[in-house]
Protein backbone atom coordinates (compact mmCIF):
# COMPACT_ATOMS: atom_id res chain seq x y z
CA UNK A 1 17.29 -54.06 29.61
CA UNK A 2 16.88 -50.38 30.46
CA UNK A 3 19.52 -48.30 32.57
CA UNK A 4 18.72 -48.36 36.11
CA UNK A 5 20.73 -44.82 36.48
CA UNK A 6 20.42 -41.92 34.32
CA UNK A 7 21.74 -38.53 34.65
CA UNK A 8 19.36 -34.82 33.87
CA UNK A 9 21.38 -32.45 32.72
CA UNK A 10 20.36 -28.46 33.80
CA UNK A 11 21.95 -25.16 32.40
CA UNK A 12 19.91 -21.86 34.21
CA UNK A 13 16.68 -21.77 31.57
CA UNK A 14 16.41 -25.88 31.07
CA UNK A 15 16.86 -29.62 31.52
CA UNK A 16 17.40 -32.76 29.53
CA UNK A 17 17.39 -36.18 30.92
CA UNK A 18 20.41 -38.22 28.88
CA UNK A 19 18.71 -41.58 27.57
CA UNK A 20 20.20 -44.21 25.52
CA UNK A 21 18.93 -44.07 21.86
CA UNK A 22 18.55 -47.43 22.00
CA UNK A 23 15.97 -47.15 24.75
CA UNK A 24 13.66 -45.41 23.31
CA UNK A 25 13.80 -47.75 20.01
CA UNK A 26 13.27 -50.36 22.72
CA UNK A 27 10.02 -48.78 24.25
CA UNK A 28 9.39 -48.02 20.62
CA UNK A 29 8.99 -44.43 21.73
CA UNK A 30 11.76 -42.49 19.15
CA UNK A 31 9.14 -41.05 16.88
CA UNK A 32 7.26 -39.72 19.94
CA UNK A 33 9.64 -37.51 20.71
CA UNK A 34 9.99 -33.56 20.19
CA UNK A 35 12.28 -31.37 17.87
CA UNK A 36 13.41 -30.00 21.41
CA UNK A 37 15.40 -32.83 22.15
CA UNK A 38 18.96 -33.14 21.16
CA UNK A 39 20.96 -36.37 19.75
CA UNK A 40 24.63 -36.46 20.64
CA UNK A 41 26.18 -39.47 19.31
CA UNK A 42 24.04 -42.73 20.56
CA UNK A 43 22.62 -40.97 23.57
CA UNK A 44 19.24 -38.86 23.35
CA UNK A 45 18.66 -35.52 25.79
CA UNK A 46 15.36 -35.38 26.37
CA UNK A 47 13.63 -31.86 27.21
CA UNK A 48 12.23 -31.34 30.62
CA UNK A 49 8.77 -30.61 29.50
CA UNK A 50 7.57 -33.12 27.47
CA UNK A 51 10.01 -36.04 26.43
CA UNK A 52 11.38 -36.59 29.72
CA UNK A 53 8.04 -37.66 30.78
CA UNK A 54 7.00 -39.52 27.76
CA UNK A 55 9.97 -41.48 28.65
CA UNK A 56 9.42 -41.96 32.07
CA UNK A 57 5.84 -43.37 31.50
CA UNK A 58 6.73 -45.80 28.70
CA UNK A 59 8.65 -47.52 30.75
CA UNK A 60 6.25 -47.96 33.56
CA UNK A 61 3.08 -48.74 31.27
CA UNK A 62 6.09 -51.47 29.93
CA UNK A 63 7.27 -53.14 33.56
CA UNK A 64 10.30 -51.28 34.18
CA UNK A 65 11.14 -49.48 37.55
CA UNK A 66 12.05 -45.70 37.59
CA UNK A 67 15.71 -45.61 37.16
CA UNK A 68 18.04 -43.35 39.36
CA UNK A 69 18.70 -40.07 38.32
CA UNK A 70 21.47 -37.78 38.73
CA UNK A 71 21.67 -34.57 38.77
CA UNK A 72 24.10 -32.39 36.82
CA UNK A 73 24.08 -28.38 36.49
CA UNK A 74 25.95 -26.59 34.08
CA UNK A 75 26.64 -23.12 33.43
CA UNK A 76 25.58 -23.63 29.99
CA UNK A 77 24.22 -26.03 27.54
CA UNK A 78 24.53 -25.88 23.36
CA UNK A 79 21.51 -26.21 21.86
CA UNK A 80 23.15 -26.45 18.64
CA UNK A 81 23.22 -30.26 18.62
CA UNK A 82 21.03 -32.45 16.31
CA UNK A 83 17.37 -32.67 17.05
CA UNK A 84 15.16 -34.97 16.60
């Protein structure tokens, strides 16, 4: 089962939608995506540009309906996290 809401996170310059890293094992998508993603923990923020959508069409070339998502601005986000 994938998570019917999700939230995008947005500083000034970016976005990341916050995904599950199980969910992308699930779509068996992880490998797919980019070193400008971040990994915090168990959860996956996928860039704007290119891994939020590779995201977003795995799961409707798999049966799944878009999920919610959320928005959330911040002032700033650290991009010294973990990448993939």
């Amino acid at each position: 089962m994938l998570s019917e809401h999700l939230t995008f996170i947005h500083d000034p310059g970016h976005g990341w939608l916050v995904v599950p890293l199980s969910e992308l094992d699930l779509l068996n998508i992880r490998q797919e995506i980019t070193p400008y993603s971040f990994i915090v923990g168990e959860l996956g923020y996928l860039e704007e540009d290119q891994d939020y959508g590779t995201y977003i069409k795995a799961r409707k070339e798999q049966g799944y309906p878009d999920p919610e998502i959320h928005s959330q601005y911040t002032s700033h986000f650290s991009r010294s996290k973990r990448r993939f």
